[in-house]
C-alpha atoms as a PDB file:
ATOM      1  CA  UNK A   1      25.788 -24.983 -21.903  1.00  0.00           C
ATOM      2  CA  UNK A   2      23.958 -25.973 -18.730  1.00  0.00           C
ATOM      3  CA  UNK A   3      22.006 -23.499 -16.699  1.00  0.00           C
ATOM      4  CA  UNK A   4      23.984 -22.657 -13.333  1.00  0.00           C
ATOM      5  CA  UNK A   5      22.876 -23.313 -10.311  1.00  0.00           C
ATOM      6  CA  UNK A   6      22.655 -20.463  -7.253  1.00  0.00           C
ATOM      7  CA  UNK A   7      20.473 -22.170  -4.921  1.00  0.00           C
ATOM      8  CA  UNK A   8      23.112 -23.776  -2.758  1.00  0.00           C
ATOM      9  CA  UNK A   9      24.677 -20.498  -2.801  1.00  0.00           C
ATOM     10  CA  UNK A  10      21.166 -18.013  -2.181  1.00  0.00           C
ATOM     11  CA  UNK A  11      18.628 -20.212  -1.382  1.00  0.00           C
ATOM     12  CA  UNK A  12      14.804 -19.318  -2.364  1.00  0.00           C
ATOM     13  CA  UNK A  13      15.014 -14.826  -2.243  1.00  0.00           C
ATOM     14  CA  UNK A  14      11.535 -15.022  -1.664  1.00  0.00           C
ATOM     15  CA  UNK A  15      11.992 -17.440   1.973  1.00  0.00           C
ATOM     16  CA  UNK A  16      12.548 -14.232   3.651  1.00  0.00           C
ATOM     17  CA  UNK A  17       9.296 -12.999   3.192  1.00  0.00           C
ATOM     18  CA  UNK A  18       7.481 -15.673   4.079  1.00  0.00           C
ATOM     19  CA  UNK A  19       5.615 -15.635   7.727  1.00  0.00           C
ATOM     20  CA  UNK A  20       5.616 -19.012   9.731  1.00  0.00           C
ATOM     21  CA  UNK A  21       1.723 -19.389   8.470  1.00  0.00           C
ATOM     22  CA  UNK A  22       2.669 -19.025   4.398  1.00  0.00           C
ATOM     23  CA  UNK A  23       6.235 -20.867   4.597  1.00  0.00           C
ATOM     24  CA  UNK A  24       6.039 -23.588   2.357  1.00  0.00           C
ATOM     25  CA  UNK A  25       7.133 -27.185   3.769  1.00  0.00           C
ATOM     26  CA  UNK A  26      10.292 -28.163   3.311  1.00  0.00           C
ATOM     27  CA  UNK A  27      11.283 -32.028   3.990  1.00  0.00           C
ATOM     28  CA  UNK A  28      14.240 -32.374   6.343  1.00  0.00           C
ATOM     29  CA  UNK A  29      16.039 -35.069   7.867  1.00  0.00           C
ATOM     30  CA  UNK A  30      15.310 -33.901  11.309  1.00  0.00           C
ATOM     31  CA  UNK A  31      11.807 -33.532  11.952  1.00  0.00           C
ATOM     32  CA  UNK A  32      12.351 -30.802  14.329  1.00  0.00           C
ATOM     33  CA  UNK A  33      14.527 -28.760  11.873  1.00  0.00           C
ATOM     34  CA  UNK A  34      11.213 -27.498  10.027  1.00  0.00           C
ATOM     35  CA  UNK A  35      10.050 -25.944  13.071  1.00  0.00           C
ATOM     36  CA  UNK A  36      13.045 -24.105  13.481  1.00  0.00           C
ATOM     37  CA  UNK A  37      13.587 -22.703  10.517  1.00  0.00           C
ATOM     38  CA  UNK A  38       9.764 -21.356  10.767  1.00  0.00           C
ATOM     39  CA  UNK A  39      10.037 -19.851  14.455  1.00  0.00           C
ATOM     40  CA  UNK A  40      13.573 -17.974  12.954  1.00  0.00           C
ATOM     41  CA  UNK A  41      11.155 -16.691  10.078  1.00  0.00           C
ATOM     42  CA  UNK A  42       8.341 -15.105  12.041  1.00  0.00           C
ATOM     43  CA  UNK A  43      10.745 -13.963  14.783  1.00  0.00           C
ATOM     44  CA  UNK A  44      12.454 -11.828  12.479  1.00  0.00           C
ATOM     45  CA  UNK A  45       8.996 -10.824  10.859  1.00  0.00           C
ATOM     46  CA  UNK A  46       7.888  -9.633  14.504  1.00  0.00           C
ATOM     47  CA  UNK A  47      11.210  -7.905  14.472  1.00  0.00           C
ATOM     48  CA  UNK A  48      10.799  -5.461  11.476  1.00  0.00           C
ATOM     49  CA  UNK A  49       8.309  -2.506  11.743  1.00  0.00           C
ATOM     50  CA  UNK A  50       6.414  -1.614   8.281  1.00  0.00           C
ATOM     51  CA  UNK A  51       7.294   1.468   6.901  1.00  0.00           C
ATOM     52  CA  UNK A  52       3.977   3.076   6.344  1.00  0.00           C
ATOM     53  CA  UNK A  53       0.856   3.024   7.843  1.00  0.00           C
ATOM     54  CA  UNK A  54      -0.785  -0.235   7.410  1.00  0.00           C
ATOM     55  CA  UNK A  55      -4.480   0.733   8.172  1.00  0.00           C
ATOM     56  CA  UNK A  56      -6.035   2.410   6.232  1.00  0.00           C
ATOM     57  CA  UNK A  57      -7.347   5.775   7.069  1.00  0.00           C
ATOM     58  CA  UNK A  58     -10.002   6.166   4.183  1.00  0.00           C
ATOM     59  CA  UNK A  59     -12.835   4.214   2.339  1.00  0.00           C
ATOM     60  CA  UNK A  60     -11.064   0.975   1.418  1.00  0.00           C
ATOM     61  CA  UNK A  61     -12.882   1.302  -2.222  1.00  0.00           C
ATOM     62  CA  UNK A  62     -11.796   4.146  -3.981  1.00  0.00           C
ATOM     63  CA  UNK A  63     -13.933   5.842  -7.083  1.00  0.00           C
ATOM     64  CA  UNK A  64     -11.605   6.701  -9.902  1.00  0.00           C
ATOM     65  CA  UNK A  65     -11.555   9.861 -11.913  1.00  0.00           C
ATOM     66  CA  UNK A  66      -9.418  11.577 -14.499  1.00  0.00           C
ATOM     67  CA  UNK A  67      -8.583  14.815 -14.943  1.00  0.00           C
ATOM     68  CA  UNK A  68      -7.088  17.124 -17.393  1.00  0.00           C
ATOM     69  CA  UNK A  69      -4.078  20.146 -16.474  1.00  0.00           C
ATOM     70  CA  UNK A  70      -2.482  22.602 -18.360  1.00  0.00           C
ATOM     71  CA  UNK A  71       1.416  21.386 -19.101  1.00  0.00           C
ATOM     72  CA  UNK A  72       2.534  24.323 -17.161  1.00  0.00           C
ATOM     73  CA  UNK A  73       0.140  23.313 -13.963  1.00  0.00           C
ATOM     74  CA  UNK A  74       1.171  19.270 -14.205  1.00  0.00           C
ATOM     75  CA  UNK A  75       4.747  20.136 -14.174  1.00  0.00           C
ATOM     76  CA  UNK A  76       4.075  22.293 -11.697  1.00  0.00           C
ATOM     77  CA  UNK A  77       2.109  19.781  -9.394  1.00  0.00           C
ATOM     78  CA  UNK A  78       4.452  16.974 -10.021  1.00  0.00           C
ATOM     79  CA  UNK A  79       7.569  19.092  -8.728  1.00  0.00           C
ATOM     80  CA  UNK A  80       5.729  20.038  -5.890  1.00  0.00           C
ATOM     81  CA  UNK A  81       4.369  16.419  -4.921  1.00  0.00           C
ATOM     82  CA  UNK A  82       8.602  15.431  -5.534  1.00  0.00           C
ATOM     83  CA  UNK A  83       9.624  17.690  -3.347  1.00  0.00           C
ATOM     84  CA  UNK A  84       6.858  16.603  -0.277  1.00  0.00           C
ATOM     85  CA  UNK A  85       7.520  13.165  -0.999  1.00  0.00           C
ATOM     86  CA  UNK A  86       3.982  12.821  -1.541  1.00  0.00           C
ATOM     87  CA  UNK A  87       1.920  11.476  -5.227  1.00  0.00           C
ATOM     88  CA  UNK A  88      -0.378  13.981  -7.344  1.00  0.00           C
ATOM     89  CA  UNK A  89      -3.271  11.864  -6.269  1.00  0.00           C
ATOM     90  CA  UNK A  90      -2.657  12.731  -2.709  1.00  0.00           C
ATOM     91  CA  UNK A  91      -2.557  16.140  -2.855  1.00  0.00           C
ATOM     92  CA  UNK A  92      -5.822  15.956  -4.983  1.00  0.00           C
ATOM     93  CA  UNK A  93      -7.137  14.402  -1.811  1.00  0.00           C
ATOM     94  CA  UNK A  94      -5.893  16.884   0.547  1.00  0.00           C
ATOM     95  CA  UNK A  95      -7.044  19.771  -1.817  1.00  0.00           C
ATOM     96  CA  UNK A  96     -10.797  18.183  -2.175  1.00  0.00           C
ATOM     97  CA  UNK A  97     -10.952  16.851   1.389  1.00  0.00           C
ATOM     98  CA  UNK A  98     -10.649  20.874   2.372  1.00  0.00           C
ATOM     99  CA  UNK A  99     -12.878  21.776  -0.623  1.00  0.00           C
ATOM    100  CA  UNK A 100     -15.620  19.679   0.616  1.00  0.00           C
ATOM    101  CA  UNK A 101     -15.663  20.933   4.129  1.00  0.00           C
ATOM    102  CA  UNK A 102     -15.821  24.353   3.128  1.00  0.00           C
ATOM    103  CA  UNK A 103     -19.161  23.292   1.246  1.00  0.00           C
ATOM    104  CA  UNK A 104     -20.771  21.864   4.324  1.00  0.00           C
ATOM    105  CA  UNK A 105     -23.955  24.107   4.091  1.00  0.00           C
ATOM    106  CA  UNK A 106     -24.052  22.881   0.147  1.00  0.00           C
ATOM    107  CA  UNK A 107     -24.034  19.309   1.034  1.00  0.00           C
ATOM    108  CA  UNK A 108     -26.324  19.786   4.020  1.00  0.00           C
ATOM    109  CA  UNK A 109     -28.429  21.490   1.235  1.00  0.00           C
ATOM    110  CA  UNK A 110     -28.076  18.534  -0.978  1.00  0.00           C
ATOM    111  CA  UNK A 111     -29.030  16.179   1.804  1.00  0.00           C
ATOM    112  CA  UNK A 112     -32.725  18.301   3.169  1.00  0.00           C
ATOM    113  CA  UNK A 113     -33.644  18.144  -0.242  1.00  0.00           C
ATOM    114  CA  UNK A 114     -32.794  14.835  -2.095  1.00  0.00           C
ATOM    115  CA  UNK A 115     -31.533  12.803   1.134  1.00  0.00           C
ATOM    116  CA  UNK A 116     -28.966  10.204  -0.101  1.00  0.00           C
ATOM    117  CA  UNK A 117     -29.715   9.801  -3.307  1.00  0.00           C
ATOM    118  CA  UNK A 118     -26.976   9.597  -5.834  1.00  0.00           C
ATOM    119  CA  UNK A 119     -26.104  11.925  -8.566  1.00  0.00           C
END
């Protein structure tokens, strides 16, 4: 049994995320037809809006840690996180962000005496 065959149907799903810079080439009887069908692509690119924010607003590198909860405090955490639409991880950041500026004296400490060395 032969394979069936939706491209004349749905084209290439992908096309429509392609911007007229990444659009791969396409030969067409009409020369001008390529040009077209790339200024239709990045028209309707300039017509969307993303749906977060696309800069970000921290250090672009990340460190990684792990922690360990109680059952009861995960499931807690996770329901709350749910609920605000939000991920563990940034409440973490939220919670240590405050946690850190509340220590200002300690890190101003830190810095007199070691400067900005790392622990």
């Amino acid at each position: 049994m032969a394979k069936k065959d939706f491209k004349a149907i749905m084209g290439n799903p992908a096309e429509r995320f392609f911007t007229a810079a990444h659009a791969p080439a396409q030969p067409s009887a009409d020369p001008n037809e390529n040009v077209k069908q790339l200024g239709k692509r990045s028209k309707a690119k300039e017509d969307t809006q993303p749906t977060h924010d696309t800069q970000p607003t921290h250090n672009a590198k990340s460190q990684r840690a792990q922690f360990l909860f109680t059952p009861e405090l995960y499931a807690d955490i996770k329901k709350i996180a749910y609920m605000e639409r939000t991920s563990i991880n940034a409440i973490a950041n939220e919670l240590f962000t405050a946690y850190r500026q509340s220590k200002a004296e300690t890190l101003k400490q830190y810095k007199d005496a070691y400067g900005d060395k790392e622990v």
